[in-house]
PDB file of N, CA and C in Angstrom:
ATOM      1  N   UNK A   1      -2.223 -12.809  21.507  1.00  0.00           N
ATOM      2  CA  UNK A   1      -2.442 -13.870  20.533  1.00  0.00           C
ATOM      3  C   UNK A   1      -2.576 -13.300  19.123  1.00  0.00           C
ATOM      4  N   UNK A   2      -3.046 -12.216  18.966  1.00  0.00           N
ATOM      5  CA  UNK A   2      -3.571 -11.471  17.641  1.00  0.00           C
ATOM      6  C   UNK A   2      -1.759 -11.242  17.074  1.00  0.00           C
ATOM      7  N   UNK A   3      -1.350 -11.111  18.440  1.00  0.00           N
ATOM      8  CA  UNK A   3       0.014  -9.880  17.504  1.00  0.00           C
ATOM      9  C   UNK A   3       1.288 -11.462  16.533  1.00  0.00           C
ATOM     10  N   UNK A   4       0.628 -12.431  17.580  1.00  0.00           N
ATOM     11  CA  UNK A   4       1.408 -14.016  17.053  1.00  0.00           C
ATOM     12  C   UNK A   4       0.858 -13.958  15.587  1.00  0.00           C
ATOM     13  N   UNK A   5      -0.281 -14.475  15.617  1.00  0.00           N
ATOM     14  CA  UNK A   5      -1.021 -14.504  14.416  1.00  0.00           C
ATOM     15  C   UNK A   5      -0.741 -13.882  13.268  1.00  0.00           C
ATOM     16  N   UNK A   6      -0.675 -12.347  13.435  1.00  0.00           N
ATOM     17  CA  UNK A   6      -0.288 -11.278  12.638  1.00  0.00           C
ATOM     18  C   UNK A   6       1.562 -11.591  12.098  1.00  0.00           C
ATOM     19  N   UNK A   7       2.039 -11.791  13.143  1.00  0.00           N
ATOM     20  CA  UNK A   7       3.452 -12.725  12.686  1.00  0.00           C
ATOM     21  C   UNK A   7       3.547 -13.644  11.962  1.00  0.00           C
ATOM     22  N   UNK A   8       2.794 -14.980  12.285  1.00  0.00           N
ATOM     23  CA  UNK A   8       2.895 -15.904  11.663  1.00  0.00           C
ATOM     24  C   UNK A   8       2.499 -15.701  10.072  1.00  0.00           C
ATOM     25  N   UNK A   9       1.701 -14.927  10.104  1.00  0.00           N
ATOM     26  CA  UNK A   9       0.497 -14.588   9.182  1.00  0.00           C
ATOM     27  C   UNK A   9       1.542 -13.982   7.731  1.00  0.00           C
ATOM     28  N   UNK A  10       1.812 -12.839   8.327  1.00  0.00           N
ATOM     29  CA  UNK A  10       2.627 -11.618   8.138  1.00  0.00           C
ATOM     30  C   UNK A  10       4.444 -12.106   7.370  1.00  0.00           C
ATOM     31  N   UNK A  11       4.497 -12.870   8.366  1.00  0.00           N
ATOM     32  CA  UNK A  11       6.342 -13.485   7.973  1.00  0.00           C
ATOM     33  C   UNK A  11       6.160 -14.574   6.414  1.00  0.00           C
ATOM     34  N   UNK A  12       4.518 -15.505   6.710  1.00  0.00           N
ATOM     35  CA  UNK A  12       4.527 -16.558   5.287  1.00  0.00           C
ATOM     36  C   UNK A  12       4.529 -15.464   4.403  1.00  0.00           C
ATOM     37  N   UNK A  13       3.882 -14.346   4.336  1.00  0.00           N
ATOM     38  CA  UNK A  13       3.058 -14.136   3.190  1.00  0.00           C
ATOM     39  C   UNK A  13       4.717 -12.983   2.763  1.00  0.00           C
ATOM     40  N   UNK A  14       5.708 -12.497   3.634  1.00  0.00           N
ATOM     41  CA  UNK A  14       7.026 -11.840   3.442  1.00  0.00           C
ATOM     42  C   UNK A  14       7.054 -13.057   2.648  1.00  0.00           C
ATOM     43  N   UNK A  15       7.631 -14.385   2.942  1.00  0.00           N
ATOM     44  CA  UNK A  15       8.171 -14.907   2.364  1.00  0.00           C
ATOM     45  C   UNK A  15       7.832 -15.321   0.945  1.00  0.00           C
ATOM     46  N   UNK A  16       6.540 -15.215   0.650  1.00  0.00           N
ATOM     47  CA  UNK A  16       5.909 -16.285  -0.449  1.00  0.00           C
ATOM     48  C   UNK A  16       6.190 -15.035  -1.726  1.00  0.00           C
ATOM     49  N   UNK A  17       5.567 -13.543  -0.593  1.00  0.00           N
ATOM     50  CA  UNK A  17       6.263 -12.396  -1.785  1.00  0.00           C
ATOM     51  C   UNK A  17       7.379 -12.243  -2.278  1.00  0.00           C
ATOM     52  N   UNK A  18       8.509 -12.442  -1.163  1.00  0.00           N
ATOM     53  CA  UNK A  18       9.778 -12.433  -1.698  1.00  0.00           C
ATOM     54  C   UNK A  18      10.525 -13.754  -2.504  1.00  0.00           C
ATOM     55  N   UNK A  19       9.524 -14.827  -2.489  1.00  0.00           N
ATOM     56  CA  UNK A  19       9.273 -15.924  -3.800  1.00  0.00           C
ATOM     57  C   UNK A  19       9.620 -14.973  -5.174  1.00  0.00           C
ATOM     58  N   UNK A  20       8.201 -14.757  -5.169  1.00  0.00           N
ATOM     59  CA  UNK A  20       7.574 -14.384  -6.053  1.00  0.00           C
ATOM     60  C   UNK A  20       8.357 -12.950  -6.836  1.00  0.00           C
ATOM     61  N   UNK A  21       8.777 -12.339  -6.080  1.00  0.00           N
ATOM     62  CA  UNK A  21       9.496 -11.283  -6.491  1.00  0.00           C
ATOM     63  C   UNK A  21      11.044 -11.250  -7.016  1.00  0.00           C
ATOM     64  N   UNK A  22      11.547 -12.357  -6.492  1.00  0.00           N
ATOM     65  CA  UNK A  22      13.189 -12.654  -7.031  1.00  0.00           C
ATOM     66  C   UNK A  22      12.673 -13.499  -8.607  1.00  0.00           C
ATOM     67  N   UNK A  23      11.515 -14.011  -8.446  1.00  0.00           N
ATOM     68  CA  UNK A  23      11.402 -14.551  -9.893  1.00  0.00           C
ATOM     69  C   UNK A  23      11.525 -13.358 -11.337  1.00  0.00           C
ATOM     70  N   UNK A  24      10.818 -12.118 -10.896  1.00  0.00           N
ATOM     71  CA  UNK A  24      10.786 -11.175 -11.423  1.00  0.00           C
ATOM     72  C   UNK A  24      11.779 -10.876 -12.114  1.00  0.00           C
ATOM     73  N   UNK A  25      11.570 -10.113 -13.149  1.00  0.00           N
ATOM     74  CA  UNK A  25      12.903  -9.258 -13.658  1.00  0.00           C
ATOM     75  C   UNK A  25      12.043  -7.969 -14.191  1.00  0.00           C
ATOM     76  N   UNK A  26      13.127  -6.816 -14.111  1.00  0.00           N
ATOM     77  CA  UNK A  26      14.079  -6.575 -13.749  1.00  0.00           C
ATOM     78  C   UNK A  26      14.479  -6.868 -11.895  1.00  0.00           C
ATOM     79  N   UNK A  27      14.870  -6.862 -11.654  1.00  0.00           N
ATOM     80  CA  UNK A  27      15.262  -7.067  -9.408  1.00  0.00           C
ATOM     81  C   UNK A  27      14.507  -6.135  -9.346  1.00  0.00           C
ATOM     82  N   UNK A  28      14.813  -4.723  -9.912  1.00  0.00           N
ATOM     83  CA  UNK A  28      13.826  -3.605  -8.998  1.00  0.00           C
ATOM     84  C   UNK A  28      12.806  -3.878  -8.125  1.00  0.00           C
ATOM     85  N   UNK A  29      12.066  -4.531  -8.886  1.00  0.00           N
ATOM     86  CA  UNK A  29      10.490  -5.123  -8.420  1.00  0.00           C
ATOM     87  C   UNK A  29      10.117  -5.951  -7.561  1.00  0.00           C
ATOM     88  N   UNK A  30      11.727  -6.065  -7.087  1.00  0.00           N
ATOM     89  CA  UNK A  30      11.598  -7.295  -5.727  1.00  0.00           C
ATOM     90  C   UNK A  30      11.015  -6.417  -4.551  1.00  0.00           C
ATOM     91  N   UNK A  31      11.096  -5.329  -4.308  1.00  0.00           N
ATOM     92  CA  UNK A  31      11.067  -5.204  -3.291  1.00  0.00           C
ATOM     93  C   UNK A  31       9.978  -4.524  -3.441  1.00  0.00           C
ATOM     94  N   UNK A  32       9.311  -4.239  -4.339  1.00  0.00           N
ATOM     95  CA  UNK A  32       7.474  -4.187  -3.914  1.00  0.00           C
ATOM     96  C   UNK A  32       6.704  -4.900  -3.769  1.00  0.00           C
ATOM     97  N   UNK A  33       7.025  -6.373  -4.041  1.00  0.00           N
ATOM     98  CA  UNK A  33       6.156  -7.678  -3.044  1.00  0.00           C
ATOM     99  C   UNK A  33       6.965  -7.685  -2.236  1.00  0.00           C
ATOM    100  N   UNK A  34       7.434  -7.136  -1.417  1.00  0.00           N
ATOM    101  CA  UNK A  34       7.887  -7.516  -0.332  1.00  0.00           C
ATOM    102  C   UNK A  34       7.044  -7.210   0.815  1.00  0.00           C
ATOM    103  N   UNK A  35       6.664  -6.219   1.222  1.00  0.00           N
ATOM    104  CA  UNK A  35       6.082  -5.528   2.816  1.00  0.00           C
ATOM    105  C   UNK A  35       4.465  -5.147   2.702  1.00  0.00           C
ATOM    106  N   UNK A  36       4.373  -4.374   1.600  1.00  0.00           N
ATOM    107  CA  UNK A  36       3.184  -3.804   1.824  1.00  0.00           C
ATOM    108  C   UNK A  36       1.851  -5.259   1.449  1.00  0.00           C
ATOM    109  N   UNK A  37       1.856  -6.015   0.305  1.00  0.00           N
ATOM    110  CA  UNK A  37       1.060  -6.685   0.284  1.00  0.00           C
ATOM    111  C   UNK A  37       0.860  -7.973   1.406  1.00  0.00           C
ATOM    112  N   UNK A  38       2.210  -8.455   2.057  1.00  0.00           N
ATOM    113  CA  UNK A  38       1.719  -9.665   2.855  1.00  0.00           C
ATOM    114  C   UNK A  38       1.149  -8.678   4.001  1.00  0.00           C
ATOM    115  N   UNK A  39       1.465  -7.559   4.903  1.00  0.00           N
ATOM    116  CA  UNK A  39       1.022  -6.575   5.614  1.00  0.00           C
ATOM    117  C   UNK A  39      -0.556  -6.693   5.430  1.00  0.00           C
ATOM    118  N   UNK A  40      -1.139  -6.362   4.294  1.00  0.00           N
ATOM    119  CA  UNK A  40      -2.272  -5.768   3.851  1.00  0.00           C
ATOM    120  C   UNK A  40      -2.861  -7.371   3.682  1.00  0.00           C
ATOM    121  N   UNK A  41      -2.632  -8.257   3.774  1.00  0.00           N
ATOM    122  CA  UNK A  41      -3.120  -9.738   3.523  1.00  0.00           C
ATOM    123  C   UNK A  41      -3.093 -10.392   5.099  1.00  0.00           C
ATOM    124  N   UNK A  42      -2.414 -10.197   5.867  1.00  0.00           N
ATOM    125  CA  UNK A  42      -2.403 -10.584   7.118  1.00  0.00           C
ATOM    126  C   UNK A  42      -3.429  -9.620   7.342  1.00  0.00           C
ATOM    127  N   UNK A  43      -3.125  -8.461   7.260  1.00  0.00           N
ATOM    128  CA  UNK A  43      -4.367  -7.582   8.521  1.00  0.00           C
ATOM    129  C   UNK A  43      -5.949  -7.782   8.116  1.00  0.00           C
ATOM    130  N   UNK A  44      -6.118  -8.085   6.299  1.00  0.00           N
ATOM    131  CA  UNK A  44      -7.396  -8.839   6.236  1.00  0.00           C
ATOM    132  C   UNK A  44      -7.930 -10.066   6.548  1.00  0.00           C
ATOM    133  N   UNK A  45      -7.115 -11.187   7.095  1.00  0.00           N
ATOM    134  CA  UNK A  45      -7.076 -12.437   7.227  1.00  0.00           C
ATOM    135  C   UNK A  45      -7.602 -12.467   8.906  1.00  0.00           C
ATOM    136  N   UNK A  46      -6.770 -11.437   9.345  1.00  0.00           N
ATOM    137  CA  UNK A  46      -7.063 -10.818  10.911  1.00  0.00           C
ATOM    138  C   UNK A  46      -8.469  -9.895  11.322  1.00  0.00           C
ATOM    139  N   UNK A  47      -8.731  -9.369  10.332  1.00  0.00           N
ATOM    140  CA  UNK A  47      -9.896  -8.503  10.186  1.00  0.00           C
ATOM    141  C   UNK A  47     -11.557  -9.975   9.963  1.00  0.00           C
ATOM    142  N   UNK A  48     -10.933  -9.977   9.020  1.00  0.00           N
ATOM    143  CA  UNK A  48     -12.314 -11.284   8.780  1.00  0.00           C
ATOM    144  C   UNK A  48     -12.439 -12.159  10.555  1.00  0.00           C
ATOM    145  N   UNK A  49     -11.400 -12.401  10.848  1.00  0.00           N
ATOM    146  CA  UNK A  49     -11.716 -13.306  11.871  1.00  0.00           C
ATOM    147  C   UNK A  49     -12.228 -12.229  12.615  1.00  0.00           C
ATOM    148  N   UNK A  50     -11.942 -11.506  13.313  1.00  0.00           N
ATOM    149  CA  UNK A  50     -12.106 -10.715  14.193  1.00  0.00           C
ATOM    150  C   UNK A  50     -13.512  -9.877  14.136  1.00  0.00           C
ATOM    151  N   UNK A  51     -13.758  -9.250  12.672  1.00  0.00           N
ATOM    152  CA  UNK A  51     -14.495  -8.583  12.745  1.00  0.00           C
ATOM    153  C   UNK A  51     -15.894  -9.007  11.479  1.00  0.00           C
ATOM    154  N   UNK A  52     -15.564  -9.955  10.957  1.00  0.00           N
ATOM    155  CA  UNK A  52     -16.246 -10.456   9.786  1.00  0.00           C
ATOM    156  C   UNK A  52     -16.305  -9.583   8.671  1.00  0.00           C
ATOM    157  N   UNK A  53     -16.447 -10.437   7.636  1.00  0.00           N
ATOM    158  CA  UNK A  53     -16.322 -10.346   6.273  1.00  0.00           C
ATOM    159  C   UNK A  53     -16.303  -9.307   5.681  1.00  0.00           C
ATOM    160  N   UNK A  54     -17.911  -8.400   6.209  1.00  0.00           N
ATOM    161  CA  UNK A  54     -18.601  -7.516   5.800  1.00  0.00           C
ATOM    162  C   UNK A  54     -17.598  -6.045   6.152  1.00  0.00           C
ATOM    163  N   UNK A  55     -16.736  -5.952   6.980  1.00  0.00           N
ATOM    164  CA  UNK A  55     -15.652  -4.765   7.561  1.00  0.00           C
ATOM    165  C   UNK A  55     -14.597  -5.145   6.773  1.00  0.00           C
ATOM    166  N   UNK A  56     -14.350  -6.384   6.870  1.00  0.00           N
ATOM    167  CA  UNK A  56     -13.001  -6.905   5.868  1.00  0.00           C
ATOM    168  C   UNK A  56     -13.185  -6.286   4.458  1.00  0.00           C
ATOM    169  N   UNK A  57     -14.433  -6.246   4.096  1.00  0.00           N
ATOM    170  CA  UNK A  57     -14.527  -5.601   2.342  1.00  0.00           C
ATOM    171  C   UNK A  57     -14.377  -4.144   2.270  1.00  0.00           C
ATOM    172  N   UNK A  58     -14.882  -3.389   3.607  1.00  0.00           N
ATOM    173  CA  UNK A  58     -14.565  -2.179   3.624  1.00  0.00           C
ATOM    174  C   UNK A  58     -13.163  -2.062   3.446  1.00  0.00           C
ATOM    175  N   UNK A  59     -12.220  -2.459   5.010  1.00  0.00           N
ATOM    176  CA  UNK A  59     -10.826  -2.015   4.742  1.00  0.00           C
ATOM    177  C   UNK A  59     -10.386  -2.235   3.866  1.00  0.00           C
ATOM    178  N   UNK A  60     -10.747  -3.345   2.763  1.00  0.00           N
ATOM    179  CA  UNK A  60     -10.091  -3.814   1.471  1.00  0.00           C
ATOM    180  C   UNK A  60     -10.362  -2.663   0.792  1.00  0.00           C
ATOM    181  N   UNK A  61     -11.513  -2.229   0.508  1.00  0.00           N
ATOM    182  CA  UNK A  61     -11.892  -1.197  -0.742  1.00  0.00           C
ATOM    183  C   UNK A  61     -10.560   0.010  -0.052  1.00  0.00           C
ATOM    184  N   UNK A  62     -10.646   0.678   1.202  1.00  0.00           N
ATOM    185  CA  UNK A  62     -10.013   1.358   1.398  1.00  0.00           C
ATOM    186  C   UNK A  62      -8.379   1.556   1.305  1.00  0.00           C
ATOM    187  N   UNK A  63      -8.382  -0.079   1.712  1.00  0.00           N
ATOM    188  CA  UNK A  63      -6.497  -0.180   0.937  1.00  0.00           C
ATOM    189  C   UNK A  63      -6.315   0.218  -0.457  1.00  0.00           C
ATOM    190  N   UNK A  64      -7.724  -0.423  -1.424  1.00  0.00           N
ATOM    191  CA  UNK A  64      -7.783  -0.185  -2.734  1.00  0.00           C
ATOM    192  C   UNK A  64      -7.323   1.484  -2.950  1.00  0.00           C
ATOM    193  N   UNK A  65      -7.966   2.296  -2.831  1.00  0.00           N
ATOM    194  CA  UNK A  65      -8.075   3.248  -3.035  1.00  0.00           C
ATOM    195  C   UNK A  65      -6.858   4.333  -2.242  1.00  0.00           C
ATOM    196  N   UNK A  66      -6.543   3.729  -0.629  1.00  0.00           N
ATOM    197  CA  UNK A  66      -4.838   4.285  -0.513  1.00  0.00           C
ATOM    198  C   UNK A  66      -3.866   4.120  -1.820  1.00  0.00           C
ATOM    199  N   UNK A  67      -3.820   2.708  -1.981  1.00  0.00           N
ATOM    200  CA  UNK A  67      -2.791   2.380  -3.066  1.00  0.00           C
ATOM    201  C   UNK A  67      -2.820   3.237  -3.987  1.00  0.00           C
ATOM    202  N   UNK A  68      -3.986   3.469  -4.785  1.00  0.00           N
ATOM    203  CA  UNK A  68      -4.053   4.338  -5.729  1.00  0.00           C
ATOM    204  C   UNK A  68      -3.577   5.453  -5.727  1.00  0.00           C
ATOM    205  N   UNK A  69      -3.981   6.212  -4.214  1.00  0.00           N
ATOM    206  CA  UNK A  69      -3.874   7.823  -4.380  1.00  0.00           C
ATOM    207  C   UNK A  69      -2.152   7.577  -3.988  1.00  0.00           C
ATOM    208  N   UNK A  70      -1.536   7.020  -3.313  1.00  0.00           N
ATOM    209  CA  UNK A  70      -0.138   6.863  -3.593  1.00  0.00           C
ATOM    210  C   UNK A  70       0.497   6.597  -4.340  1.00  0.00           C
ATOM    211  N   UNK A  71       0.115   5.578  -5.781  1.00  0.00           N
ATOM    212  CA  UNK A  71       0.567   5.412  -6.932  1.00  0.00           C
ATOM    213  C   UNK A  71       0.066   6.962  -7.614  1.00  0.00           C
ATOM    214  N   UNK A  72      -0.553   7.867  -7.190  1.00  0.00           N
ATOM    215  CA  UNK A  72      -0.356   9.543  -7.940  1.00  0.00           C
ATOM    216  C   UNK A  72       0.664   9.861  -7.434  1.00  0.00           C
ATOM    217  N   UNK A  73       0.463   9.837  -5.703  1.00  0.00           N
ATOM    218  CA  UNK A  73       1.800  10.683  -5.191  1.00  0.00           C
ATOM    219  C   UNK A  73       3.201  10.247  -5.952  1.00  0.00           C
ATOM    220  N   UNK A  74       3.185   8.848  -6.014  1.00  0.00           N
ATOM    221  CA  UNK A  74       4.550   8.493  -6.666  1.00  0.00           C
ATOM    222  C   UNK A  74       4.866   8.875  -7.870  1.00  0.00           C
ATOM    223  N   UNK A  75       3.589   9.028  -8.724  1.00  0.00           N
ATOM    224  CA  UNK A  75       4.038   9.439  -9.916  1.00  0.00           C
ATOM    225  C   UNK A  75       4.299  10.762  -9.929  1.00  0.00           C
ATOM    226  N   UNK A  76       3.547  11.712  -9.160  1.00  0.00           N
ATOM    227  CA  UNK A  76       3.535  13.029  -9.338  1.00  0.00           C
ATOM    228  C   UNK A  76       5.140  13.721  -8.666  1.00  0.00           C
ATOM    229  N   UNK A  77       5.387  12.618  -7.954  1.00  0.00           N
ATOM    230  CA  UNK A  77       7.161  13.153  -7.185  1.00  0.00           C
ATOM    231  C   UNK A  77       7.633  12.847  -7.807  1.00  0.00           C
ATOM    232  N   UNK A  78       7.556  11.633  -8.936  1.00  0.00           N
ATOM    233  CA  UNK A  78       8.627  11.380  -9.971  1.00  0.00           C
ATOM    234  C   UNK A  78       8.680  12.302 -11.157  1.00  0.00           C
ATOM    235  N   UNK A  79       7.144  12.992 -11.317  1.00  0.00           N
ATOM    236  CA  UNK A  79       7.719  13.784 -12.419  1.00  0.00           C
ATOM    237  C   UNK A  79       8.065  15.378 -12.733  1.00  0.00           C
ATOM    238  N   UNK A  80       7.813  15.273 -10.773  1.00  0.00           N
ATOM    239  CA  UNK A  80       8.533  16.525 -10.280  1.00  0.00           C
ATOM    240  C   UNK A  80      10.055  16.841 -10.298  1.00  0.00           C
ATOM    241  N   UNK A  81      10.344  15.466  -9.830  1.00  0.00           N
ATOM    242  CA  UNK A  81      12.124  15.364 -10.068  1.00  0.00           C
ATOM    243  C   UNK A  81      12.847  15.165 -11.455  1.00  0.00           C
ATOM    244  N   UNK A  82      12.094  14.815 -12.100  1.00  0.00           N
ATOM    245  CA  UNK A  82      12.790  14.193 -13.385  1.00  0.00           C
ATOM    246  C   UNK A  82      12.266  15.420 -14.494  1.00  0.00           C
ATOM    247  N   UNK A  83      11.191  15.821 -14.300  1.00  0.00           N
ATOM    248  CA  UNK A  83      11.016  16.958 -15.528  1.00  0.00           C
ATOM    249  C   UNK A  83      11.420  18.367 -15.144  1.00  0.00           C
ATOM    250  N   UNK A  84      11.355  18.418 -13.593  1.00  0.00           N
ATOM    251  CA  UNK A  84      11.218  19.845 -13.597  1.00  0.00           C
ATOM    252  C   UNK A  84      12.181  20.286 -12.231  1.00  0.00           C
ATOM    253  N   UNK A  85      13.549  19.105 -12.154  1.00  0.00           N
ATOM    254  CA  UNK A  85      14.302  19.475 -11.235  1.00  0.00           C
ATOM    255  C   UNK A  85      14.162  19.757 -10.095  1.00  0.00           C
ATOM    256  N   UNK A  86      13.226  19.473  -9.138  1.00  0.00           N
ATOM    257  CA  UNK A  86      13.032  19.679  -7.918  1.00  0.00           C
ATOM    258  C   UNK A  86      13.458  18.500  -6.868  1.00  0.00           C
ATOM    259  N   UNK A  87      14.083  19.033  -6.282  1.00  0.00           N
ATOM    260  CA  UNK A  87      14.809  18.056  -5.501  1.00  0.00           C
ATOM    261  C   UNK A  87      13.939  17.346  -4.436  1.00  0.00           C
ATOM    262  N   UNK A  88      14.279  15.717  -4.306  1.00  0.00           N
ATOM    263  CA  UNK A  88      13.734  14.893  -3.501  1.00  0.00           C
ATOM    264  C   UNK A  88      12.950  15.172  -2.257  1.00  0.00           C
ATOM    265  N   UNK A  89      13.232  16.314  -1.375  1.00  0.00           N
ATOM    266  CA  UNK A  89      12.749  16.407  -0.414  1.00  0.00           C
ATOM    267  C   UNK A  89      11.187  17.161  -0.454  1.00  0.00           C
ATOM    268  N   UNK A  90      11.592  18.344  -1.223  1.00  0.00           N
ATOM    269  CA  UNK A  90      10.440  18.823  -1.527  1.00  0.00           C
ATOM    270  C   UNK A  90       9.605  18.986  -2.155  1.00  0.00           C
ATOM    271  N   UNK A  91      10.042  17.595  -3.049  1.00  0.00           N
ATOM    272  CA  UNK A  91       8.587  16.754  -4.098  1.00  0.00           C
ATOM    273  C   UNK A  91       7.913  15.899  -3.333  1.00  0.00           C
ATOM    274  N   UNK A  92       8.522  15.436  -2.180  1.00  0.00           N
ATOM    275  CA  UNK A  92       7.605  14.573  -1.192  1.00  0.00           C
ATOM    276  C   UNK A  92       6.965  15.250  -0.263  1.00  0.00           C
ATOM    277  N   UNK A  93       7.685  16.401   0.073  1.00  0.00           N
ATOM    278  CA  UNK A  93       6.398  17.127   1.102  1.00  0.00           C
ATOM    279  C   UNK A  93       5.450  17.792   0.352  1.00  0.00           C
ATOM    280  N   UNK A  94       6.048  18.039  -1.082  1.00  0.00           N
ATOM    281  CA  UNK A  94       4.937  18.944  -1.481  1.00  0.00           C
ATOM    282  C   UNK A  94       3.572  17.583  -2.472  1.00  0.00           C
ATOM    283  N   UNK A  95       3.980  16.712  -2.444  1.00  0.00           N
ATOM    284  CA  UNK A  95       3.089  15.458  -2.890  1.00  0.00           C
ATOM    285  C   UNK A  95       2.533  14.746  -2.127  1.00  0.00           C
ATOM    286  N   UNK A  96       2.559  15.053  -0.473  1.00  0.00           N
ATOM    287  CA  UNK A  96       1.603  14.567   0.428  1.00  0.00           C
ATOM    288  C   UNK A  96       0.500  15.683   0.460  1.00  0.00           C
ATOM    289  N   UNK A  97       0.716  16.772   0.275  1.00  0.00           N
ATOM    290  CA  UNK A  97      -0.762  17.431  -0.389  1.00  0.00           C
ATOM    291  C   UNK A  97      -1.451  16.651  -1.240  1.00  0.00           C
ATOM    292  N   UNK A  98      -1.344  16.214  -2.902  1.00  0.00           N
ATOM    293  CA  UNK A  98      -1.242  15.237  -3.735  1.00  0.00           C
ATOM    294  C   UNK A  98      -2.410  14.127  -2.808  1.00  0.00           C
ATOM    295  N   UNK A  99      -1.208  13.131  -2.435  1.00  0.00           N
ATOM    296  CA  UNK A  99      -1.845  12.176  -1.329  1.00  0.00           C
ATOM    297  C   UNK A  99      -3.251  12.422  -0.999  1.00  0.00           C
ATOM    298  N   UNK A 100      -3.068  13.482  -0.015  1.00  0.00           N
ATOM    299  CA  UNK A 100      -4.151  13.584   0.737  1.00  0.00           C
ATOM    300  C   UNK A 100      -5.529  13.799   0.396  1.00  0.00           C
ATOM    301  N   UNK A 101      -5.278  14.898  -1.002  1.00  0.00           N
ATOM    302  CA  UNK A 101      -6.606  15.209  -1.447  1.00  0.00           C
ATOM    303  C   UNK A 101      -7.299  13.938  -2.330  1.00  0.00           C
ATOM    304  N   UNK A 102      -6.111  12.958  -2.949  1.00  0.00           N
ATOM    305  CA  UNK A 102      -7.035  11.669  -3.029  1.00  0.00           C
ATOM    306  C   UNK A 102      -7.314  10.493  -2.655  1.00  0.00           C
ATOM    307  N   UNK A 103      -7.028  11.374  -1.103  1.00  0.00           N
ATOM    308  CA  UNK A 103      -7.705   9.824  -0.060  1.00  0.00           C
ATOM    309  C   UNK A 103      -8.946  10.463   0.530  1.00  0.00           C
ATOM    310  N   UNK A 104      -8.576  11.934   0.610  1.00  0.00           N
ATOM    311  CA  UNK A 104      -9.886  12.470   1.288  1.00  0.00           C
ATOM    312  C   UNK A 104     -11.226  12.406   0.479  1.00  0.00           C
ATOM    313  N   UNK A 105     -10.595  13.171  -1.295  1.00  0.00           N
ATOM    314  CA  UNK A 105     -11.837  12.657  -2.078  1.00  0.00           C
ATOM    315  C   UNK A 105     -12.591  11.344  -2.136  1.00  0.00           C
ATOM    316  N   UNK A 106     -11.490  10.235  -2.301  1.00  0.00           N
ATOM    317  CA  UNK A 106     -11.851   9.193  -2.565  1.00  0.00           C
ATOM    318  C   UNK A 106     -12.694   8.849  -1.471  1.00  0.00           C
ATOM    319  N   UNK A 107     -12.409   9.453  -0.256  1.00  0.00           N
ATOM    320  CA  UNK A 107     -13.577   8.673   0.878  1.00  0.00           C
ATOM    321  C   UNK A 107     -14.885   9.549   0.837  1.00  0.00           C
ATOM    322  N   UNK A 108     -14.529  10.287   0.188  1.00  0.00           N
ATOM    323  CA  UNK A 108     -15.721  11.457   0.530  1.00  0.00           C
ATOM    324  C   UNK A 108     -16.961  10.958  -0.620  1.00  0.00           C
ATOM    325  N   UNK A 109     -16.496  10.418  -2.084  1.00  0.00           N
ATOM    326  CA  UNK A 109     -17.293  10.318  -2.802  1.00  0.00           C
ATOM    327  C   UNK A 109     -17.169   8.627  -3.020  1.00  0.00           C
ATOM    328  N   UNK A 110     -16.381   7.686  -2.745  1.00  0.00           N
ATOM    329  CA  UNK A 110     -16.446   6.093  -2.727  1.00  0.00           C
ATOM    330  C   UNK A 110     -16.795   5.710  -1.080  1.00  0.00           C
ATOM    331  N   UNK A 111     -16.145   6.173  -0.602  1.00  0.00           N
ATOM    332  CA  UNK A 111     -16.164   5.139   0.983  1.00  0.00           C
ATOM    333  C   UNK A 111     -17.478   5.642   2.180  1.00  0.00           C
ATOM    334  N   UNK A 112     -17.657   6.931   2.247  1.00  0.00           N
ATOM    335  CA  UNK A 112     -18.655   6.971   3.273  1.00  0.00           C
ATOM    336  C   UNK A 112     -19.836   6.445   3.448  1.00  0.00           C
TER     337      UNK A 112
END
């Protein structure tokens, strides 16, 4: 029943993003309302029921703070490739180091 829910849940909120995102300009930007926020809006909608409110604010803070340390990784692979020529593959393996140390910080000094 959860995994329906999470569908039903999951497919409006695809759709209402991908509303919202063809309105946009430039297009680029369509496709970052697309997945990750109705995803992250269903699984809190699913979380509250399931587990109440008070866990729902946790995983929220914690999405908060993924997003973030991935908006470094992204920036930091972009300005690996673009300033300093390093090719795609190994600005992303070498920027999940990046990643990691600010999800680990971030839990170490916001989330525990």
């Amino acid at each position: 029943m959860q995994y329906l829910l999470r569908f039903l849940i999951g497919g409006f909120a695809v759709s209402l993003f991908a509303i919202f995102g063809d309105i946009l300009k430039p297009k680029s930007f369509a496709g970052l309302f697309g997945a990750a926020p109705s995803v992250a809006i269903a699984t809190l909608v699913l979380t509250i029921v399931a587990d109440g409110k008070a866990y729902a604010a946790l995983e929220a803070r914690s999405m908060v703070w993924g997003a973030a340390a991935f908006g470094l990784y992204a920036y930091g692979c972009m300005r690996a490739m673009a300033q300093h020529g390093i090719r795609a593959a190994s600005a992303t393996i070498a920027g999940l180091g990046v990643w990691l140390g600010c999800v680990l910080g971030a839990w170490f000094i916001f989330l525990r």
